[in-house]
PDB file of N, CA and C in Angstrom:
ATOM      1  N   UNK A   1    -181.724 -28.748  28.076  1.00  0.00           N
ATOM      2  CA  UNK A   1    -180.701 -27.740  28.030  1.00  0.00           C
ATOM      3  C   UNK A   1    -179.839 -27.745  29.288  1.00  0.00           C
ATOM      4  N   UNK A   2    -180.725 -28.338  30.227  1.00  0.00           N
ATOM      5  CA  UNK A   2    -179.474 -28.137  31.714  1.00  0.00           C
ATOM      6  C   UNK A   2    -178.262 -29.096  31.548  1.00  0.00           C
ATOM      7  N   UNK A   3    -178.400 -30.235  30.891  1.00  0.00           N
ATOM      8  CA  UNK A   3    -177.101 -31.312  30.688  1.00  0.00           C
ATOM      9  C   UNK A   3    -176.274 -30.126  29.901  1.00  0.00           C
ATOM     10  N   UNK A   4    -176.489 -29.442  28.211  1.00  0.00           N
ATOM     11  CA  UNK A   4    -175.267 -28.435  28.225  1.00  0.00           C
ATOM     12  C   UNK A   4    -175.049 -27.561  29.126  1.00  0.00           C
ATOM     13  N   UNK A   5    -175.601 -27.218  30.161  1.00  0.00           N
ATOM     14  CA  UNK A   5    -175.252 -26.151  30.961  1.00  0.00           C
ATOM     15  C   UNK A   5    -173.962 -26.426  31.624  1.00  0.00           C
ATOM     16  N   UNK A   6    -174.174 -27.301  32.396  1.00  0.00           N
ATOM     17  CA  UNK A   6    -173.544 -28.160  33.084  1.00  0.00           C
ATOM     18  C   UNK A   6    -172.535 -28.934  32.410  1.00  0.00           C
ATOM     19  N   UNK A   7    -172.553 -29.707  31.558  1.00  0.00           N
ATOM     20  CA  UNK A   7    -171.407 -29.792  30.919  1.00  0.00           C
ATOM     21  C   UNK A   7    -170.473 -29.131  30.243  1.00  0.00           C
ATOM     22  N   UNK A   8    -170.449 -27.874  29.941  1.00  0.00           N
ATOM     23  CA  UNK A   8    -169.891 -26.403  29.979  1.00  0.00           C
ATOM     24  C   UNK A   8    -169.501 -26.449  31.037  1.00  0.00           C
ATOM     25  N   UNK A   9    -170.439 -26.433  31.841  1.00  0.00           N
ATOM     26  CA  UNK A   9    -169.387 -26.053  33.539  1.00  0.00           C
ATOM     27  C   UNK A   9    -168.379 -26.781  33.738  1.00  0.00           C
ATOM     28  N   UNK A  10    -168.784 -28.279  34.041  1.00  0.00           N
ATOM     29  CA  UNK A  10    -167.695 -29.582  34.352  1.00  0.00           C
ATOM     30  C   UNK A  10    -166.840 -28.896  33.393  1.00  0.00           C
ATOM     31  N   UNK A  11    -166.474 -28.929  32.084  1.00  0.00           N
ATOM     32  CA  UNK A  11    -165.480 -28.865  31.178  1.00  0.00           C
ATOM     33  C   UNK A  11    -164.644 -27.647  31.219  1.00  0.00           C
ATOM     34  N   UNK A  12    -165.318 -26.438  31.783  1.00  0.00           N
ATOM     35  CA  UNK A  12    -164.271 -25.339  32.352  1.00  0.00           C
ATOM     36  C   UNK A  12    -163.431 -25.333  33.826  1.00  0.00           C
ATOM     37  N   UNK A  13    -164.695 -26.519  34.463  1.00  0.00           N
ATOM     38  CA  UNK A  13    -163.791 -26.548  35.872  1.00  0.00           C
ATOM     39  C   UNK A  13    -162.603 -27.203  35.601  1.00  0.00           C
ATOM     40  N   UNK A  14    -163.080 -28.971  35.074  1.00  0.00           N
ATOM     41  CA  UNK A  14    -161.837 -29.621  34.604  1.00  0.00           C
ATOM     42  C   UNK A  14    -160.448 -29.017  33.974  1.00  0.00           C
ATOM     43  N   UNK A  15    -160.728 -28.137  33.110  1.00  0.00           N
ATOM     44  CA  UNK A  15    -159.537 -27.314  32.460  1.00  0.00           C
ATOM     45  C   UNK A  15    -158.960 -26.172  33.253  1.00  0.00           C
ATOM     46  N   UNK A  16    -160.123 -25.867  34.216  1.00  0.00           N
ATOM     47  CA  UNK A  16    -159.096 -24.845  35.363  1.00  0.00           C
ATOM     48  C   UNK A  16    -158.492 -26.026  36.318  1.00  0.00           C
ATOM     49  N   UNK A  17    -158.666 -27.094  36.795  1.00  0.00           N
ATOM     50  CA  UNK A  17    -158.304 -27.710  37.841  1.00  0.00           C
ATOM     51  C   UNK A  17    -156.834 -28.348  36.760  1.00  0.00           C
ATOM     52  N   UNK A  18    -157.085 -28.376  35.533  1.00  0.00           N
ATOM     53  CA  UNK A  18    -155.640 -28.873  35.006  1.00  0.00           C
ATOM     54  C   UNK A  18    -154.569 -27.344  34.459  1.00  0.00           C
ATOM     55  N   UNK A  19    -155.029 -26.834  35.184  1.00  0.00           N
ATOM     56  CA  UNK A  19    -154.499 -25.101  35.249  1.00  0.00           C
ATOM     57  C   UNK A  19    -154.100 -25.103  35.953  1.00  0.00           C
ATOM     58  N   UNK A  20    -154.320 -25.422  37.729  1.00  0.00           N
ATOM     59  CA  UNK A  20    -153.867 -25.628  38.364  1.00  0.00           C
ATOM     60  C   UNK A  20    -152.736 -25.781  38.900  1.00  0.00           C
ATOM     61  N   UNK A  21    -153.044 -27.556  38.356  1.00  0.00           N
ATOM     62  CA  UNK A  21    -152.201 -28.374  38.119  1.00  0.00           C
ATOM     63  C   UNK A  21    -150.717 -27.976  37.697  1.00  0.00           C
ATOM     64  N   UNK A  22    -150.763 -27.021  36.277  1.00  0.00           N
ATOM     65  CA  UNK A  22    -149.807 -26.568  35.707  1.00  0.00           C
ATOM     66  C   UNK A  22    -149.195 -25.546  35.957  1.00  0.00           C
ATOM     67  N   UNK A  23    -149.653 -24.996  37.520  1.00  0.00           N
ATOM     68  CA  UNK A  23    -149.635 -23.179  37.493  1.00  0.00           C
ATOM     69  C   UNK A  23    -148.321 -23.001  37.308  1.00  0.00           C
ATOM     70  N   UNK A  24    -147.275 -23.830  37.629  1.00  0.00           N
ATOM     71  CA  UNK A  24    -145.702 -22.987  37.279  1.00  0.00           C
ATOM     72  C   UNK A  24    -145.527 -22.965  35.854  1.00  0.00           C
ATOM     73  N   UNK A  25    -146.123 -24.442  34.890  1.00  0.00           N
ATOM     74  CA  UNK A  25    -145.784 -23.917  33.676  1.00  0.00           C
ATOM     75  C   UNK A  25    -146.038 -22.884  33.419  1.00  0.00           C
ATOM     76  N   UNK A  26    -147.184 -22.450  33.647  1.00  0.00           N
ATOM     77  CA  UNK A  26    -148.376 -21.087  32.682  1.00  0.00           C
ATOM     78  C   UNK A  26    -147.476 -19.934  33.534  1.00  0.00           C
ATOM     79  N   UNK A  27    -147.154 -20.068  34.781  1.00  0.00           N
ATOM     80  CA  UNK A  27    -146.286 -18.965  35.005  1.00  0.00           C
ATOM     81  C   UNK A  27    -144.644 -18.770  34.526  1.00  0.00           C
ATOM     82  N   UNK A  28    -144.153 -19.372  34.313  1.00  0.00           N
ATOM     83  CA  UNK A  28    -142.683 -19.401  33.219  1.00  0.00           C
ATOM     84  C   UNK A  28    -143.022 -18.980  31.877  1.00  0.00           C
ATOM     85  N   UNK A  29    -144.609 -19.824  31.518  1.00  0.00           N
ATOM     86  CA  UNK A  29    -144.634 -19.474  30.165  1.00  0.00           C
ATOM     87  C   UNK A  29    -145.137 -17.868  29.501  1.00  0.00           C
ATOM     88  N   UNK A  30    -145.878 -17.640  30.897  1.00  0.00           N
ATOM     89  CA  UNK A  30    -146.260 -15.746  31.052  1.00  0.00           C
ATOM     90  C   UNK A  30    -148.137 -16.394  30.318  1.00  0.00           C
ATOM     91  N   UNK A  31    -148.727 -17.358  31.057  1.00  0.00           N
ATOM     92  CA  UNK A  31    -150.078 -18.081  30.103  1.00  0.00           C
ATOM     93  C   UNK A  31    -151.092 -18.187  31.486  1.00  0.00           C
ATOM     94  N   UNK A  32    -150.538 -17.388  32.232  1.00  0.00           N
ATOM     95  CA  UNK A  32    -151.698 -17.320  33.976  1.00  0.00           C
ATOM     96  C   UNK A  32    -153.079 -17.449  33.582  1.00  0.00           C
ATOM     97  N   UNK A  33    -153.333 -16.228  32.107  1.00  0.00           N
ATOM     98  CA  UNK A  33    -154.640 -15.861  32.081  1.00  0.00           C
ATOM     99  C   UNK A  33    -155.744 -16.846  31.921  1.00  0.00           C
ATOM    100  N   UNK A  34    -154.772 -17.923  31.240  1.00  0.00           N
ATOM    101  CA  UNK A  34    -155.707 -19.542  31.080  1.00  0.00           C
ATOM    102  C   UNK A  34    -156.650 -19.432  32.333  1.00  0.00           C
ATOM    103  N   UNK A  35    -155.830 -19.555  33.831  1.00  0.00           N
ATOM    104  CA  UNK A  35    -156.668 -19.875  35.002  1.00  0.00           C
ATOM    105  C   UNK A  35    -157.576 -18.660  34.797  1.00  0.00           C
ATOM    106  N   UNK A  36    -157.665 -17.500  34.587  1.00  0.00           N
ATOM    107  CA  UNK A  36    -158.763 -16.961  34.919  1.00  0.00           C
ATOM    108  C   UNK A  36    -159.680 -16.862  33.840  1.00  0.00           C
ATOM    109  N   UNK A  37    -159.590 -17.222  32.873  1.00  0.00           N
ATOM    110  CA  UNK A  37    -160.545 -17.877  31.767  1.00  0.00           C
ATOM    111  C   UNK A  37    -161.240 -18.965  32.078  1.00  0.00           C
ATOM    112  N   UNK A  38    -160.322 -19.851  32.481  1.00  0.00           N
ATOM    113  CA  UNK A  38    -161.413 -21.054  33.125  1.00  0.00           C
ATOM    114  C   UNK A  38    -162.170 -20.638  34.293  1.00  0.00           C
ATOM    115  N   UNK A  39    -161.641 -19.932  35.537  1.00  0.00           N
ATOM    116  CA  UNK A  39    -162.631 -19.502  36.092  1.00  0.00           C
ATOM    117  C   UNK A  39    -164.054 -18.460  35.632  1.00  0.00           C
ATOM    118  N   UNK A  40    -163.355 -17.857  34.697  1.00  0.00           N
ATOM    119  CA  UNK A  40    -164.607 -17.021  34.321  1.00  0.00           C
ATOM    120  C   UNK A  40    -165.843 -17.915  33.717  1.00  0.00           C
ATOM    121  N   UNK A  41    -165.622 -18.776  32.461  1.00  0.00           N
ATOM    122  CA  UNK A  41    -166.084 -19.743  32.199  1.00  0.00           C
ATOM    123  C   UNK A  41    -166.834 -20.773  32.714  1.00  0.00           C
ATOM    124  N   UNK A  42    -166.661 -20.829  34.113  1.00  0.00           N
ATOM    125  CA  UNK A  42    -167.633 -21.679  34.940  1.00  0.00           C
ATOM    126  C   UNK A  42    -168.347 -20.626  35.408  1.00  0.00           C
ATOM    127  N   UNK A  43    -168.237 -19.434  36.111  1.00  0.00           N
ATOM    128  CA  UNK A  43    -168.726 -18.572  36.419  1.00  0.00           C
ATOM    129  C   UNK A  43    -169.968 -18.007  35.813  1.00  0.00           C
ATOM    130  N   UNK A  44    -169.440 -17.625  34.688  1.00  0.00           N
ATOM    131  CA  UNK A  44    -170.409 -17.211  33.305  1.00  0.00           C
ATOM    132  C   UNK A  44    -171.665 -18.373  33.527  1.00  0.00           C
ATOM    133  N   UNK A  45    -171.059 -19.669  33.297  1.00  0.00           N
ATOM    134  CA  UNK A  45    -171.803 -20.796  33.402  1.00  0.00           C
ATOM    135  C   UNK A  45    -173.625 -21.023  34.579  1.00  0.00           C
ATOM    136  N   UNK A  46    -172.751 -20.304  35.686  1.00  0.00           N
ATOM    137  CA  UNK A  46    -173.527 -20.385  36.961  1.00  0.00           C
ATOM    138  C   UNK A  46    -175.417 -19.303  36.224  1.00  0.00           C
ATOM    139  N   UNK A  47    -175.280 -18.489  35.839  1.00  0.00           N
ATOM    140  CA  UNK A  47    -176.553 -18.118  35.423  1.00  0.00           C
ATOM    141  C   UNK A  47    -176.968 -18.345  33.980  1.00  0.00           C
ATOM    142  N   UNK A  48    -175.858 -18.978  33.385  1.00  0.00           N
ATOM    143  CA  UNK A  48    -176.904 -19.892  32.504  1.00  0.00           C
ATOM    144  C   UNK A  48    -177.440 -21.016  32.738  1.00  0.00           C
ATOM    145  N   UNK A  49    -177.483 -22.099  33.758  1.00  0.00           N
ATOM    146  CA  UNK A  49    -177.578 -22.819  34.682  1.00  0.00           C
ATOM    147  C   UNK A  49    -178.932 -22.484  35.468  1.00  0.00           C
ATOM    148  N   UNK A  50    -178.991 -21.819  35.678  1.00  0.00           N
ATOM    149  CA  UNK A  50    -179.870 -21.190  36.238  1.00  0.00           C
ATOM    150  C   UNK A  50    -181.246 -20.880  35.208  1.00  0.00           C
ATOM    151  N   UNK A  51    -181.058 -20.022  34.413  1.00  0.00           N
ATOM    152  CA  UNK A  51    -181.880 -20.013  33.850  1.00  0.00           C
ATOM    153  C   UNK A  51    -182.112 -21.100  32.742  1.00  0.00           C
ATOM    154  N   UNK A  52    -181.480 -22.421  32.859  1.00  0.00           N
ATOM    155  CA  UNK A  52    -181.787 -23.367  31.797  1.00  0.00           C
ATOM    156  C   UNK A  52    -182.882 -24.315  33.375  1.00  0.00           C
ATOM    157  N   UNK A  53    -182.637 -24.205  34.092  1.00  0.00           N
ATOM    158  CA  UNK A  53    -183.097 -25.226  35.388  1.00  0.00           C
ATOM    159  C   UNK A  53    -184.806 -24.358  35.340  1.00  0.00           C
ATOM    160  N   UNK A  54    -184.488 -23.288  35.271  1.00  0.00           N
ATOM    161  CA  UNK A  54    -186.238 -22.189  34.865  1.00  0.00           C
ATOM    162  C   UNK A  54    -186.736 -22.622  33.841  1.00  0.00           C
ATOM    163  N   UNK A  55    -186.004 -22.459  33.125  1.00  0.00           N
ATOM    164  CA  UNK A  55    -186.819 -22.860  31.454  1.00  0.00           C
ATOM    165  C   UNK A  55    -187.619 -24.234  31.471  1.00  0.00           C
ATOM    166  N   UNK A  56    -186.514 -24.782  32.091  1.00  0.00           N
ATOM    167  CA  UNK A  56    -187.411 -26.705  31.948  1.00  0.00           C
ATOM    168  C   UNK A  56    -188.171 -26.958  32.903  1.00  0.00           C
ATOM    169  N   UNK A  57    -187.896 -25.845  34.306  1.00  0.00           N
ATOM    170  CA  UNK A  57    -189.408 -25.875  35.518  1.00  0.00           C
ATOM    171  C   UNK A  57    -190.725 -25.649  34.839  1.00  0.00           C
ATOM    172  N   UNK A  58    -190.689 -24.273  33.950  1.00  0.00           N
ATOM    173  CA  UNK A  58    -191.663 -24.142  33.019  1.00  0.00           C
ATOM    174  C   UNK A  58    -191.808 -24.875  32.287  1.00  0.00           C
ATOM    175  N   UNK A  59    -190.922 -25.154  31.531  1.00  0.00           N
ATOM    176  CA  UNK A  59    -192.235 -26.185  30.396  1.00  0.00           C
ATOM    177  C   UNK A  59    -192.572 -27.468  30.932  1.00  0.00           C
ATOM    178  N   UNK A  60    -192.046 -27.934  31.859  1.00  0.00           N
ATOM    179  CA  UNK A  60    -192.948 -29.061  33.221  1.00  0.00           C
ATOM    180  C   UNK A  60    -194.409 -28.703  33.518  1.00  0.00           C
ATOM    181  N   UNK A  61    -194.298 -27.140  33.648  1.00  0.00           N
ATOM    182  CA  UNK A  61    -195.543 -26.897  34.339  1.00  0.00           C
ATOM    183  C   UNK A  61    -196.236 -26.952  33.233  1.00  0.00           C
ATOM    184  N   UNK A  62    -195.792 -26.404  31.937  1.00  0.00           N
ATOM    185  CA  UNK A  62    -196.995 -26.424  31.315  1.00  0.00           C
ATOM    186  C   UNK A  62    -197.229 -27.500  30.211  1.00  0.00           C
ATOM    187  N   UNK A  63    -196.272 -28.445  30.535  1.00  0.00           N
ATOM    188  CA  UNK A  63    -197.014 -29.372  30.103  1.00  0.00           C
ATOM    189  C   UNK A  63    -197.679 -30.002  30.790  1.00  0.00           C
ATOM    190  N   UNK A  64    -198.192 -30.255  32.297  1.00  0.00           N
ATOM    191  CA  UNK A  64    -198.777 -30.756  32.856  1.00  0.00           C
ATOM    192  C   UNK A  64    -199.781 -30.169  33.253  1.00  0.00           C
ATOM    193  N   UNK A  65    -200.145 -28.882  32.939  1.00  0.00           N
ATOM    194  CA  UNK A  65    -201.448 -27.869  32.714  1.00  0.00           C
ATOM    195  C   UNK A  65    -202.204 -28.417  31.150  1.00  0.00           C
ATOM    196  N   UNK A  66    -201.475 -29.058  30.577  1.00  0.00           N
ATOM    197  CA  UNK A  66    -201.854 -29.572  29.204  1.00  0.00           C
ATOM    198  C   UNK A  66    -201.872 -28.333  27.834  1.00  0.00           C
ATOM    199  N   UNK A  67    -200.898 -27.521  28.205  1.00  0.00           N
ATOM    200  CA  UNK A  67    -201.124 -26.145  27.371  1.00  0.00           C
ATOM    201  C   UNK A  67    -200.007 -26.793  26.102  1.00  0.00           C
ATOM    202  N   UNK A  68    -198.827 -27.338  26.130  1.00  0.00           N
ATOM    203  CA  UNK A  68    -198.300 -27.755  24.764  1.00  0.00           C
ATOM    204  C   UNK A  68    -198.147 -29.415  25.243  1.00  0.00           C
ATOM    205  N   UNK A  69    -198.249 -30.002  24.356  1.00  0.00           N
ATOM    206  CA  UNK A  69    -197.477 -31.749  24.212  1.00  0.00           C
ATOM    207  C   UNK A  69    -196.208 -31.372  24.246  1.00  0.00           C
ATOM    208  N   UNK A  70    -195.691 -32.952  24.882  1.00  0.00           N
ATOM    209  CA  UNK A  70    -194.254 -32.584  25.426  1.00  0.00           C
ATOM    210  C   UNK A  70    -193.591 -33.530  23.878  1.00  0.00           C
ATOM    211  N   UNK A  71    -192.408 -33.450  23.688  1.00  0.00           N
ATOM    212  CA  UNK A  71    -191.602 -33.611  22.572  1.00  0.00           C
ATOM    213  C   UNK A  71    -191.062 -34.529  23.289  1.00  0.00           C
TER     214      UNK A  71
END
């Protein structure tokens, strides 16, 4: 689960950094809010990230306690 985490992230940063990029269009076009969507979006990202990096610490541990077979 941490590769989607993270690739969620990359893919909101990328689209804010091409926000950026564009800030006068999005400002002529009255479309700013894009950038703070993409920032929110990585943001959001940061504690699901987090708790996907927990989830797979745990089931490390317990598969190596021998409590489930690993898939």
């Amino acid at each position: 689960m941490v590769p989607l985490a993270a690739g969620g992230m990359i893919i909101w940063a990328v689209a804010g950094v091409a926000c950026l990029l564009a800030r006068d269009w999005l400002a002529a076009n009255d479309r700013t809010d894009w950038l703070w969507t993409c920032l929110a979006g990585f943001l959001i990202g940061l504690p699901g990230l987090a708790v996907m990096l927990r989830h797979d610490a745990y089931r490390r541990r317990r598969v190596a306690d021998g409590r489930q077979p690993e898939n």
